[in-house]
PDB file of N, CA and C in Angstrom:
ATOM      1  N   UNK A   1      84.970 117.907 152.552  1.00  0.00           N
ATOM      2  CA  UNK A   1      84.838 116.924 153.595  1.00  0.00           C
ATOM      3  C   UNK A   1      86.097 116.888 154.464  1.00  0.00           C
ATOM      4  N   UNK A   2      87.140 116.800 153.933  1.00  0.00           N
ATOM      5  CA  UNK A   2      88.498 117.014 154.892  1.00  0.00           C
ATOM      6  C   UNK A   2      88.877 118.368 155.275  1.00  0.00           C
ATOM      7  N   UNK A   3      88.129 119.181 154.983  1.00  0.00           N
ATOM      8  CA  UNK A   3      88.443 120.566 155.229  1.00  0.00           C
ATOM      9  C   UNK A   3      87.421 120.697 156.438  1.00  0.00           C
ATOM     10  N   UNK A   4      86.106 120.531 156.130  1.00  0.00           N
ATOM     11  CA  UNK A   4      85.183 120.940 157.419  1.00  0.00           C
ATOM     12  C   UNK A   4      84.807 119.798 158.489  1.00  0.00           C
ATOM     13  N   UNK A   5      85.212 118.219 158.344  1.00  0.00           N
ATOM     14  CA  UNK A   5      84.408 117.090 158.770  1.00  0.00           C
ATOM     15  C   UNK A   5      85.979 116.882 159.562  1.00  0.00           C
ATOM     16  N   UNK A   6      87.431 116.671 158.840  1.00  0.00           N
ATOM     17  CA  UNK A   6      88.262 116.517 159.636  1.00  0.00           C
ATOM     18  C   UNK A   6      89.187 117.217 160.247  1.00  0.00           C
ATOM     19  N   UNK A   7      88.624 118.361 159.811  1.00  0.00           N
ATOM     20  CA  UNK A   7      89.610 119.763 160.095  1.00  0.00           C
ATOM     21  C   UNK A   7      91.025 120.397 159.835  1.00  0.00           C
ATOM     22  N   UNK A   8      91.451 119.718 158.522  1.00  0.00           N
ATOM     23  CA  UNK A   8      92.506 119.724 157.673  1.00  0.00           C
ATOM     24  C   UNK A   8      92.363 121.321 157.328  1.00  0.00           C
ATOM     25  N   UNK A   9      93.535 121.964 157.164  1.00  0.00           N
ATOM     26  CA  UNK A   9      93.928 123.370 156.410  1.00  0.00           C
ATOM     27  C   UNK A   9      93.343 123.171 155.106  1.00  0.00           C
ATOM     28  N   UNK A  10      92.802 124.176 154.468  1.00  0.00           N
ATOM     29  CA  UNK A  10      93.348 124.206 153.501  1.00  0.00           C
ATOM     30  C   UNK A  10      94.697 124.486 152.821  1.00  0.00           C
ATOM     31  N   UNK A  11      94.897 124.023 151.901  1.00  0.00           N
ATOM     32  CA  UNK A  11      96.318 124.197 151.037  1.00  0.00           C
ATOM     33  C   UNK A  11      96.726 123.826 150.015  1.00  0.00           C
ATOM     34  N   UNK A  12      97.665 123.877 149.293  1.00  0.00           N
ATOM     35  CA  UNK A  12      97.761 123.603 148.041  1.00  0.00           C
ATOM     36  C   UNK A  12      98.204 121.877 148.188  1.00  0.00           C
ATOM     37  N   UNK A  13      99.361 121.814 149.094  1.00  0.00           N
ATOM     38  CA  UNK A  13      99.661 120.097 149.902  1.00  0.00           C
ATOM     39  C   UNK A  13      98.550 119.502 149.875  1.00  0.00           C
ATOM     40  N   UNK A  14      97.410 119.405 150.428  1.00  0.00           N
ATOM     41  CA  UNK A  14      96.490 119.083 150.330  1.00  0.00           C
ATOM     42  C   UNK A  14      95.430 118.614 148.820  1.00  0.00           C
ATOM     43  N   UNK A  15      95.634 119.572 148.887  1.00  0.00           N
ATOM     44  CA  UNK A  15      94.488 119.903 147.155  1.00  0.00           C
ATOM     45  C   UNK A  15      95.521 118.444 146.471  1.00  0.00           C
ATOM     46  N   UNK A  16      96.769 118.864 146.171  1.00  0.00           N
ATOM     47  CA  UNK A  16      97.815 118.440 145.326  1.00  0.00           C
ATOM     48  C   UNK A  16      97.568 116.586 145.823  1.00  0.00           C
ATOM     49  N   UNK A  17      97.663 116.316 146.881  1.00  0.00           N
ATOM     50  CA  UNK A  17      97.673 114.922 147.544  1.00  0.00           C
ATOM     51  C   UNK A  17      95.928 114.396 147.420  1.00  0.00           C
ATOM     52  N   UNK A  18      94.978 115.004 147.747  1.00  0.00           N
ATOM     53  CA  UNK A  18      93.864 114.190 147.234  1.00  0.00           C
ATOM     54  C   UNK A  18      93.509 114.040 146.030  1.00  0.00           C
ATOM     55  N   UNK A  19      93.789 115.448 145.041  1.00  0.00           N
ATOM     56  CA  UNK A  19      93.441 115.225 143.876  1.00  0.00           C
ATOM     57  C   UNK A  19      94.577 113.669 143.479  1.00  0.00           C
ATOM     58  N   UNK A  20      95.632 113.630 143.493  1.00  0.00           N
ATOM     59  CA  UNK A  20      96.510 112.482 143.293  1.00  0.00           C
ATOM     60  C   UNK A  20      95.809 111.472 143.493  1.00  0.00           C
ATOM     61  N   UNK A  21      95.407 111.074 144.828  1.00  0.00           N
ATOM     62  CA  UNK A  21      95.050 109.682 145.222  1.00  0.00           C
ATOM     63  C   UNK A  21      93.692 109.519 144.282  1.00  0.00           C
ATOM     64  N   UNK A  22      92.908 110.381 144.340  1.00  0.00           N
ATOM     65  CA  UNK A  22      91.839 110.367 143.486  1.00  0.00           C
ATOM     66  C   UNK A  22      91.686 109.644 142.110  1.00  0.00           C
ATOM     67  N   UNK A  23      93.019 110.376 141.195  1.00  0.00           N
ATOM     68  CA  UNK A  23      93.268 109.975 140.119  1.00  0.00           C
ATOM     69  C   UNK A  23      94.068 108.549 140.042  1.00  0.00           C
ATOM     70  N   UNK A  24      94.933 108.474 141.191  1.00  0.00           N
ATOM     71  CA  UNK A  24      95.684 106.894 141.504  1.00  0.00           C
ATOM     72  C   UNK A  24      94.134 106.090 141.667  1.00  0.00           C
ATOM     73  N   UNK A  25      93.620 105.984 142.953  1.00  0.00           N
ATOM     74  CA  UNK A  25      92.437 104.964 143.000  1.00  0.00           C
ATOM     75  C   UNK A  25      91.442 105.027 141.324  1.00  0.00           C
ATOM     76  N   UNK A  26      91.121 105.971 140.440  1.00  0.00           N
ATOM     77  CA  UNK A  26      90.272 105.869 139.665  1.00  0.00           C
ATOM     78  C   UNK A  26      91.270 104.911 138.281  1.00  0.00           C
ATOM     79  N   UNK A  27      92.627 105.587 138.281  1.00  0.00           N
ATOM     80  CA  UNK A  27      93.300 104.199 137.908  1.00  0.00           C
ATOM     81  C   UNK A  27      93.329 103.016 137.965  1.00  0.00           C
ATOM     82  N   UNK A  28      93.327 102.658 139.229  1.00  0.00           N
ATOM     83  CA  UNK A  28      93.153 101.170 139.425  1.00  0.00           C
ATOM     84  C   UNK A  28      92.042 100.536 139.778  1.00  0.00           C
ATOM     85  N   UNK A  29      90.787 101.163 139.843  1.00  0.00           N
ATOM     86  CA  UNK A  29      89.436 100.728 139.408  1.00  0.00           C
ATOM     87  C   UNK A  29      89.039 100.559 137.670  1.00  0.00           C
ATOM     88  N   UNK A  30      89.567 101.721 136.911  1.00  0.00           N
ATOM     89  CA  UNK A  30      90.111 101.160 135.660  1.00  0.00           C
ATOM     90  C   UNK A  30      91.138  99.786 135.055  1.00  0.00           C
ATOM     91  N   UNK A  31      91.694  99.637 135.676  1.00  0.00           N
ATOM     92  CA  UNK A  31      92.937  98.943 135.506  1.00  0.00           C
ATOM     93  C   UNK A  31      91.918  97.218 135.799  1.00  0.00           C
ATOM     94  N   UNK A  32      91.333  97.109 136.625  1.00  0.00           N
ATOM     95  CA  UNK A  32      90.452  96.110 137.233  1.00  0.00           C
ATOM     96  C   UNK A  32      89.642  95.573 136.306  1.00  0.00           C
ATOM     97  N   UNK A  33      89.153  97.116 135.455  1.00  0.00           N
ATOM     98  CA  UNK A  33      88.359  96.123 134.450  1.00  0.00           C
ATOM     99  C   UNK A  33      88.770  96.042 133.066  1.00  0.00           C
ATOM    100  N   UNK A  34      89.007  94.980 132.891  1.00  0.00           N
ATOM    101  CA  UNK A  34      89.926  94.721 131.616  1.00  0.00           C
ATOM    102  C   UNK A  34      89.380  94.900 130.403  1.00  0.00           C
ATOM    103  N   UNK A  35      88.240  94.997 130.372  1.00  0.00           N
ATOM    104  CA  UNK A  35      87.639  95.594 128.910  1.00  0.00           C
ATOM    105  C   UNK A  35      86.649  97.019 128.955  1.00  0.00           C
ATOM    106  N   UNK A  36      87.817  97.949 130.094  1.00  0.00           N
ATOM    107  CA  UNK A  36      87.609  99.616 130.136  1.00  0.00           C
ATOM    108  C   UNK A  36      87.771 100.111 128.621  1.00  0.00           C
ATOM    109  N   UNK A  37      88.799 100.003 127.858  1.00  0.00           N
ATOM    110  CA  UNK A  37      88.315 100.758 126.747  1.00  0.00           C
ATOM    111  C   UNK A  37      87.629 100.790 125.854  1.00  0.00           C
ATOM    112  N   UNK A  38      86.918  98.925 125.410  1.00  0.00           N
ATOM    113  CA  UNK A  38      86.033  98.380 124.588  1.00  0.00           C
ATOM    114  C   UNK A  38      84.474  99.470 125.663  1.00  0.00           C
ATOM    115  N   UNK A  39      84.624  99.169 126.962  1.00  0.00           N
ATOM    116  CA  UNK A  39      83.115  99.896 127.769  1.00  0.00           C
ATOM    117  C   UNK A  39      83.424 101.382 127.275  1.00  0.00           C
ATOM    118  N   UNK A  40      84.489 102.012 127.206  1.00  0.00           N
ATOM    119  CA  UNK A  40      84.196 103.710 127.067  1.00  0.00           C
ATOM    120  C   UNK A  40      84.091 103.759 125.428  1.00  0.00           C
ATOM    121  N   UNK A  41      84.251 102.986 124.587  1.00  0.00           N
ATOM    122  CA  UNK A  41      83.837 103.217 123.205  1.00  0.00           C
ATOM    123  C   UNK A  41      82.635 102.781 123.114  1.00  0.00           C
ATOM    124  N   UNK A  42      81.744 101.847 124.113  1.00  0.00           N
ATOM    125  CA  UNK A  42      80.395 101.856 123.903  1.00  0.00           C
ATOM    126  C   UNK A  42      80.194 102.466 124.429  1.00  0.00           C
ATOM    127  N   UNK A  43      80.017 103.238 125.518  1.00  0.00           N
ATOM    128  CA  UNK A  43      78.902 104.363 126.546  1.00  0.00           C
ATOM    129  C   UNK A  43      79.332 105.860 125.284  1.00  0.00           C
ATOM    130  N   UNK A  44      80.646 106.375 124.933  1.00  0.00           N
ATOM    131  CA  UNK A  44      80.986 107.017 124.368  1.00  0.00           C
ATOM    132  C   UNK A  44      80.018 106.943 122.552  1.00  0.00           C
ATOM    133  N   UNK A  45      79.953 106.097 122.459  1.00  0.00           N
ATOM    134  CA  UNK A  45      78.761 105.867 121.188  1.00  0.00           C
ATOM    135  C   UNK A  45      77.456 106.243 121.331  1.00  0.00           C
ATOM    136  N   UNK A  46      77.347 105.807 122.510  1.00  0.00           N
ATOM    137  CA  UNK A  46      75.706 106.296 122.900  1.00  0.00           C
ATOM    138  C   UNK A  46      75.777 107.820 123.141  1.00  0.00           C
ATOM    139  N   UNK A  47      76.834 107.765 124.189  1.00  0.00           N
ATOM    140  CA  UNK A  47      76.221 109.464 124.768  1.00  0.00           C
ATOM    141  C   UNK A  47      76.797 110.249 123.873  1.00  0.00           C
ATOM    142  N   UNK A  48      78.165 110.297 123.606  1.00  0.00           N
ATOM    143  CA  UNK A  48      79.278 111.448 122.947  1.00  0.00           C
ATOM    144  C   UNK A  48      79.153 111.936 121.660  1.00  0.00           C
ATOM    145  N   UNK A  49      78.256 111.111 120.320  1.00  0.00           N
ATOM    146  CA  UNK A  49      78.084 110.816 119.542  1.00  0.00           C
ATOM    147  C   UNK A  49      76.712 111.817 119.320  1.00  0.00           C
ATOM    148  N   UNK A  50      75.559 111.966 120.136  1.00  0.00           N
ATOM    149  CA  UNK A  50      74.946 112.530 120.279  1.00  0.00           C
ATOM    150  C   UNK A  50      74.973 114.092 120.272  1.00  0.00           C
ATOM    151  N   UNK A  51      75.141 113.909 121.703  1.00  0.00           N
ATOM    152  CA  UNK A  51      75.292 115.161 122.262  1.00  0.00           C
ATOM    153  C   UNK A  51      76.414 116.526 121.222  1.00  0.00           C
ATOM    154  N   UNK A  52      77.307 115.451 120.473  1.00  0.00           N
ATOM    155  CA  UNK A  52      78.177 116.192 120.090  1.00  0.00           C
ATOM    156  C   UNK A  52      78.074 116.718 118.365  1.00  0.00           C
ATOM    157  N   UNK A  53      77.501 115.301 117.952  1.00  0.00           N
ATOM    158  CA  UNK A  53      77.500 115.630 116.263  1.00  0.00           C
ATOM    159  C   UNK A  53      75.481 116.134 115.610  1.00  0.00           C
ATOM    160  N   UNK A  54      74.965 115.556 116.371  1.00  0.00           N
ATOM    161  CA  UNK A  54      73.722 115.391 115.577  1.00  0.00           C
ATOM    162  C   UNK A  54      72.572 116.364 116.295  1.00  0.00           C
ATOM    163  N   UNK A  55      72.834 116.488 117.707  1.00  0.00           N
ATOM    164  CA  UNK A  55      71.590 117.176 118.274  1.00  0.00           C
ATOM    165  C   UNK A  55      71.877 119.004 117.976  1.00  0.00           C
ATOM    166  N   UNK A  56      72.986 119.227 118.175  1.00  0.00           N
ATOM    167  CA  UNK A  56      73.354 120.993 118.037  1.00  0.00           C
ATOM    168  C   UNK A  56      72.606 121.426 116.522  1.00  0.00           C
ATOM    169  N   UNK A  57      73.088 119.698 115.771  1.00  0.00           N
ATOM    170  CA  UNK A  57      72.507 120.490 114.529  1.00  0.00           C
ATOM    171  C   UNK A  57      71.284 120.538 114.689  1.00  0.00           C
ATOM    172  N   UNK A  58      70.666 119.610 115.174  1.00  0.00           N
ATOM    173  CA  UNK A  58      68.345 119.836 114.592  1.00  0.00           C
ATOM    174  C   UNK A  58      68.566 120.847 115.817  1.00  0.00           C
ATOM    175  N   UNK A  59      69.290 120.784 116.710  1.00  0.00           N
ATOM    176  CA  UNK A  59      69.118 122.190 117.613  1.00  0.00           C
ATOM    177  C   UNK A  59      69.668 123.494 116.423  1.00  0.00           C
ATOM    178  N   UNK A  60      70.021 123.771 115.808  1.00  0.00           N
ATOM    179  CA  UNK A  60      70.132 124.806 114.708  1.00  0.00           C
ATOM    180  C   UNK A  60      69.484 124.629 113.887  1.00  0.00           C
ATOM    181  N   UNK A  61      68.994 123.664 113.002  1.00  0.00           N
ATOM    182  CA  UNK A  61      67.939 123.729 112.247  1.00  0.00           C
ATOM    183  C   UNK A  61      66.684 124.102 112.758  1.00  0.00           C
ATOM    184  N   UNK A  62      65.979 124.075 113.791  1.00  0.00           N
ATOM    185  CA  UNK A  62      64.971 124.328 114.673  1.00  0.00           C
ATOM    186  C   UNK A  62      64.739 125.753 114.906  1.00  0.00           C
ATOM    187  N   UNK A  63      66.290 126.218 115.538  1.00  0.00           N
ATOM    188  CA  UNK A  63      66.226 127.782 115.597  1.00  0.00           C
ATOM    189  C   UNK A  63      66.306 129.014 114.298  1.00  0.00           C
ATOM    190  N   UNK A  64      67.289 128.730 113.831  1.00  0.00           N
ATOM    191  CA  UNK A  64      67.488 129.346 112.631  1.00  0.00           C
ATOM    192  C   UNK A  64      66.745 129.071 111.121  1.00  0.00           C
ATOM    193  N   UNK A  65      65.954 128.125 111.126  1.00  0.00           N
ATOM    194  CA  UNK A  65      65.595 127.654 109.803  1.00  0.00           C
ATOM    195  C   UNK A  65      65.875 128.021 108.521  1.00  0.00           C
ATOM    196  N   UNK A  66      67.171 127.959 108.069  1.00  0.00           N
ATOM    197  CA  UNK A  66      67.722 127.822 107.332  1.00  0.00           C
ATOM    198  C   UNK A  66      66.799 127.742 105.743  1.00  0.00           C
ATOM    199  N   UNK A  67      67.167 128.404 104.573  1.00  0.00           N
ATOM    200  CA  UNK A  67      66.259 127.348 103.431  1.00  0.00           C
ATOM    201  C   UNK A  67      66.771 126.444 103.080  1.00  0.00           C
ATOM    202  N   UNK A  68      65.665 125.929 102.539  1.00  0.00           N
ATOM    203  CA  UNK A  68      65.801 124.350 102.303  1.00  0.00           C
ATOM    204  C   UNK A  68      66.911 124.374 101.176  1.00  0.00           C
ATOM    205  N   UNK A  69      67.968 123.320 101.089  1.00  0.00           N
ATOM    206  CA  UNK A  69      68.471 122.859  99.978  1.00  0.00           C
ATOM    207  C   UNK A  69      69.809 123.952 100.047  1.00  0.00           C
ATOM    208  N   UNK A  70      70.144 124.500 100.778  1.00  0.00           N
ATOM    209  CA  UNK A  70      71.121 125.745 101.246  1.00  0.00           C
ATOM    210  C   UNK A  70      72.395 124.872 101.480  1.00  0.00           C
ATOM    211  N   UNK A  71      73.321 125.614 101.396  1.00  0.00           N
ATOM    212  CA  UNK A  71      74.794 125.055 101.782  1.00  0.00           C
ATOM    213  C   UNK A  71      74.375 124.366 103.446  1.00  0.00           C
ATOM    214  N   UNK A  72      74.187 125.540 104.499  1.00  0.00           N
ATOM    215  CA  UNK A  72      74.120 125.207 105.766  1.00  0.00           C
ATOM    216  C   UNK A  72      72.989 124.065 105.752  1.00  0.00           C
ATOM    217  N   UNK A  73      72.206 124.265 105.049  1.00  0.00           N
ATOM    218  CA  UNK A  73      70.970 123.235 105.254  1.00  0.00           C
ATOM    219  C   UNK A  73      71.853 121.379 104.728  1.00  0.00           C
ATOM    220  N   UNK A  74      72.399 121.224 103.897  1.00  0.00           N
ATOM    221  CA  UNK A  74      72.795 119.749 103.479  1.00  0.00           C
ATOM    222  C   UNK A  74      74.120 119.978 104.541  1.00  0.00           C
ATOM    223  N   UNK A  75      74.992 121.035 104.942  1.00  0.00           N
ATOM    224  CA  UNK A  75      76.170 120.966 105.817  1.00  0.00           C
ATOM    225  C   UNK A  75      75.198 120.211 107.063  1.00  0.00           C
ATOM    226  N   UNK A  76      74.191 120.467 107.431  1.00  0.00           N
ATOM    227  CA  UNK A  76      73.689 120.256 108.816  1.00  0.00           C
ATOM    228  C   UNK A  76      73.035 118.898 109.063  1.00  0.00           C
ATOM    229  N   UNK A  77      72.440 118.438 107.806  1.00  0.00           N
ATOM    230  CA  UNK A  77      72.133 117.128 107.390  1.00  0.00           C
ATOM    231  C   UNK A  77      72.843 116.409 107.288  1.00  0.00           C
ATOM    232  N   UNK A  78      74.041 116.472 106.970  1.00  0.00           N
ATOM    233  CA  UNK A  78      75.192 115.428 106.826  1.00  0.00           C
ATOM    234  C   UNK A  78      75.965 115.148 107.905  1.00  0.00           C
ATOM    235  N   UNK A  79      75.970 116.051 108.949  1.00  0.00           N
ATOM    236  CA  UNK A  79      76.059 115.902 110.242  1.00  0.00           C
ATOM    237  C   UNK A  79      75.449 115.354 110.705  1.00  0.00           C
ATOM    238  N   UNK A  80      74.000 115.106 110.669  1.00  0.00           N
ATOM    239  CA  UNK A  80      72.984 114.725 111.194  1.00  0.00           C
ATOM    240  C   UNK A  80      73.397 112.975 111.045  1.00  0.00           C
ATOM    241  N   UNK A  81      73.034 113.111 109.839  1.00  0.00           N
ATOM    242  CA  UNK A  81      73.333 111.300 108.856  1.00  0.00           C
ATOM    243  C   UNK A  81      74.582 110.934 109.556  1.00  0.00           C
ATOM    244  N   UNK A  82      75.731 111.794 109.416  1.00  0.00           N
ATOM    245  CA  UNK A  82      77.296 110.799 110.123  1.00  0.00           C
ATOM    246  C   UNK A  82      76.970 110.430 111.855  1.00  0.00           C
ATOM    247  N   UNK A  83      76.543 112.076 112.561  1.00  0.00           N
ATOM    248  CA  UNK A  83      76.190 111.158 113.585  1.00  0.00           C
ATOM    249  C   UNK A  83      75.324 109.907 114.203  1.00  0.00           C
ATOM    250  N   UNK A  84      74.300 109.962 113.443  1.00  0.00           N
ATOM    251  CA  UNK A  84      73.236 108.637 113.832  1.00  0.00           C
ATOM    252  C   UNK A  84      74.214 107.767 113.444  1.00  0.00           C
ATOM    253  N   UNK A  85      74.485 107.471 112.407  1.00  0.00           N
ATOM    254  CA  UNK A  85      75.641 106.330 111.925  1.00  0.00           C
ATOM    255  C   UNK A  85      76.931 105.913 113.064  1.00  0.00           C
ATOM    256  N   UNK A  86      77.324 107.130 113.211  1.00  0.00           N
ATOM    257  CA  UNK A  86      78.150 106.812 114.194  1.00  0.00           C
ATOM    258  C   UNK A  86      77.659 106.347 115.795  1.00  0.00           C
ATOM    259  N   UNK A  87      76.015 107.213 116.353  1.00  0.00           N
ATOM    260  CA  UNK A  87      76.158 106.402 117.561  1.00  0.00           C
ATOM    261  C   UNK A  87      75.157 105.022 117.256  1.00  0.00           C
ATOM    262  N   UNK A  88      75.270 104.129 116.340  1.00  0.00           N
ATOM    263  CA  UNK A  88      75.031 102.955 115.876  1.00  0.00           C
ATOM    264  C   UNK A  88      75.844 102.435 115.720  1.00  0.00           C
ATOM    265  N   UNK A  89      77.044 102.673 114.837  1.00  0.00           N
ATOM    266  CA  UNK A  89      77.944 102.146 114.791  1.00  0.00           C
ATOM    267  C   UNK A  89      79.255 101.897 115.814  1.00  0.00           C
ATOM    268  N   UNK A  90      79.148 102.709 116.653  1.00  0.00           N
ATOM    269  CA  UNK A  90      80.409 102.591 117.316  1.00  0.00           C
ATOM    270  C   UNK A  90      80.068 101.945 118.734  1.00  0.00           C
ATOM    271  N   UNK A  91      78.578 101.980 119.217  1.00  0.00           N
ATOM    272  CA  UNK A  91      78.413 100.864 120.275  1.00  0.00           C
ATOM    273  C   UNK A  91      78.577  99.097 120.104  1.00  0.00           C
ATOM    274  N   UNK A  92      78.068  99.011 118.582  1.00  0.00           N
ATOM    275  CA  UNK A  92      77.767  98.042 117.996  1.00  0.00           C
ATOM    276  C   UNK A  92      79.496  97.325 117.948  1.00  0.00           C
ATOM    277  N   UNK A  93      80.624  98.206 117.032  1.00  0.00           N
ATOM    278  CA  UNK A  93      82.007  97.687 117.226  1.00  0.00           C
ATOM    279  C   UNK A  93      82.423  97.042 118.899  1.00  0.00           C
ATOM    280  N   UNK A  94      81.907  98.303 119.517  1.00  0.00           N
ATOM    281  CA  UNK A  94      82.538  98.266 121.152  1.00  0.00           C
ATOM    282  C   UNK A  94      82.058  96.689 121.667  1.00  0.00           C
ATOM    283  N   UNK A  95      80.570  96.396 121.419  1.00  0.00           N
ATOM    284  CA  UNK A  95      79.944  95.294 122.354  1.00  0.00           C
ATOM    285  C   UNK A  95      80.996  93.733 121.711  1.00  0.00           C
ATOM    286  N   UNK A  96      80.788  94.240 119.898  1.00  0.00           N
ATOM    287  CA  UNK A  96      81.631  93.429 119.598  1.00  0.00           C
ATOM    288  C   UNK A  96      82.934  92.911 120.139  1.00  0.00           C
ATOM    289  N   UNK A  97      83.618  93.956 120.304  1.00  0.00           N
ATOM    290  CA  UNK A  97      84.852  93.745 120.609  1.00  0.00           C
ATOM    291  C   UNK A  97      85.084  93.310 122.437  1.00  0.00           C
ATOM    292  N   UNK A  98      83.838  93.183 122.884  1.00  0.00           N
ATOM    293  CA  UNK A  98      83.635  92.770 124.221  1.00  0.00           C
ATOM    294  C   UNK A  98      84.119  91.527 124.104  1.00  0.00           C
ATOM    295  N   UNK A  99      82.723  90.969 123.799  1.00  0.00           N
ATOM    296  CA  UNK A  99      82.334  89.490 123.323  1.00  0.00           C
ATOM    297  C   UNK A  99      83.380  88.430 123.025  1.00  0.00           C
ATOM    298  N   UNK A 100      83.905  89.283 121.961  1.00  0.00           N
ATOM    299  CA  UNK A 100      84.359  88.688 121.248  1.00  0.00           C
ATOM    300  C   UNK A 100      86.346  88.375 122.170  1.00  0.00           C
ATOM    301  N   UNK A 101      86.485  89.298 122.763  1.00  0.00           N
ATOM    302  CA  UNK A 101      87.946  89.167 123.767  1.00  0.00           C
ATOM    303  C   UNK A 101      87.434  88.807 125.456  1.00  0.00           C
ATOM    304  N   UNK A 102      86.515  88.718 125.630  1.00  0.00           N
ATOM    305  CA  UNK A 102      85.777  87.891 126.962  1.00  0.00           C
ATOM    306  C   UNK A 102      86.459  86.972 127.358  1.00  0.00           C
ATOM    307  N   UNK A 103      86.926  85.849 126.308  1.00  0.00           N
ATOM    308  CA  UNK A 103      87.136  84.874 126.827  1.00  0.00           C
ATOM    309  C   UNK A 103      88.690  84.626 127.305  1.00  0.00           C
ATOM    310  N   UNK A 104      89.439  85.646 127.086  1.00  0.00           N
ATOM    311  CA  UNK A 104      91.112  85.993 127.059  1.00  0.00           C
ATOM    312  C   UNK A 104      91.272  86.860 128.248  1.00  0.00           C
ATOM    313  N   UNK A 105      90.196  87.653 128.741  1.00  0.00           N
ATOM    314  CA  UNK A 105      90.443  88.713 129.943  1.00  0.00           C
ATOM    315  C   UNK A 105      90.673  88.200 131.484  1.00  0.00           C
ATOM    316  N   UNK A 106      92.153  88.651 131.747  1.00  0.00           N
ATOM    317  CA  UNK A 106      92.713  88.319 132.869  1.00  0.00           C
ATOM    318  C   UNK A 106      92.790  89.727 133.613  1.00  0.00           C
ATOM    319  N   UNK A 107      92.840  89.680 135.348  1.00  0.00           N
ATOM    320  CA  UNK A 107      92.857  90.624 136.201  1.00  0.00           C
ATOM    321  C   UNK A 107      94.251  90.950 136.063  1.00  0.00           C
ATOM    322  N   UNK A 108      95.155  91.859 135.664  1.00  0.00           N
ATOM    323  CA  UNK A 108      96.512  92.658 135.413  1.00  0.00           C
ATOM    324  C   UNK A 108      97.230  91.440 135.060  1.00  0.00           C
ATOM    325  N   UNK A 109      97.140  90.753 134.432  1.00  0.00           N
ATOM    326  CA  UNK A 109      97.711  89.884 133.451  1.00  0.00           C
ATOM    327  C   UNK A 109      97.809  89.832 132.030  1.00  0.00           C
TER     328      UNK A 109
END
């Protein structure tokens, strides 16, 4: 957009100065909301938790079918079991820990 809309060079000055402000403004839209890290340990429960511990595995159990009762077969299950646990458990802490510090949350105070 500043390269073709305002007719800025490219350059590294450039690159170097928006990526900055980028990361400055996404700072202080963070900074604004005072219970950012209680929100990224809940969205992070839902999505990260997933995607990362439990689906690769029934996505490998699915492909490879393994026999039953096999090292890889209970290794892949127990993955399975920690992640559900975990994206249950770790939204459940997060909302908690909302709630529960709600009533103390000041704007950069």
């Amino acid at each position: 957009m500043l390269v073709k809309k305002l007719k800025f060079t490219p350059s590294f000055k450039l690159r170097l100065i928006t990526r900055t402000l980028y990361v400055a403004f996404t700072m202080f839209i963070g900074m604004l909301i005072p219970f950012f890290g209680s929100l990224l340990g809940f969205l992070g429960g839902l999505v990260f938790a997933p995607t990362t511990y439990f689906l690769p595995c029934i996505m490998w159990l699915a492909v490879y079918k393994p026999i039953r009762f096999s090292l890889s077969w209970f290794a892949n299950w127990i993955c399975i079991i920690l992640g559900l646990a975990l994206m249950i458990l770790a939204p459940i802490g997060a909302l908690r820990q909302i709630i529960l510090s709600a009533k103390t949350y000041k704007l950069f105070f």
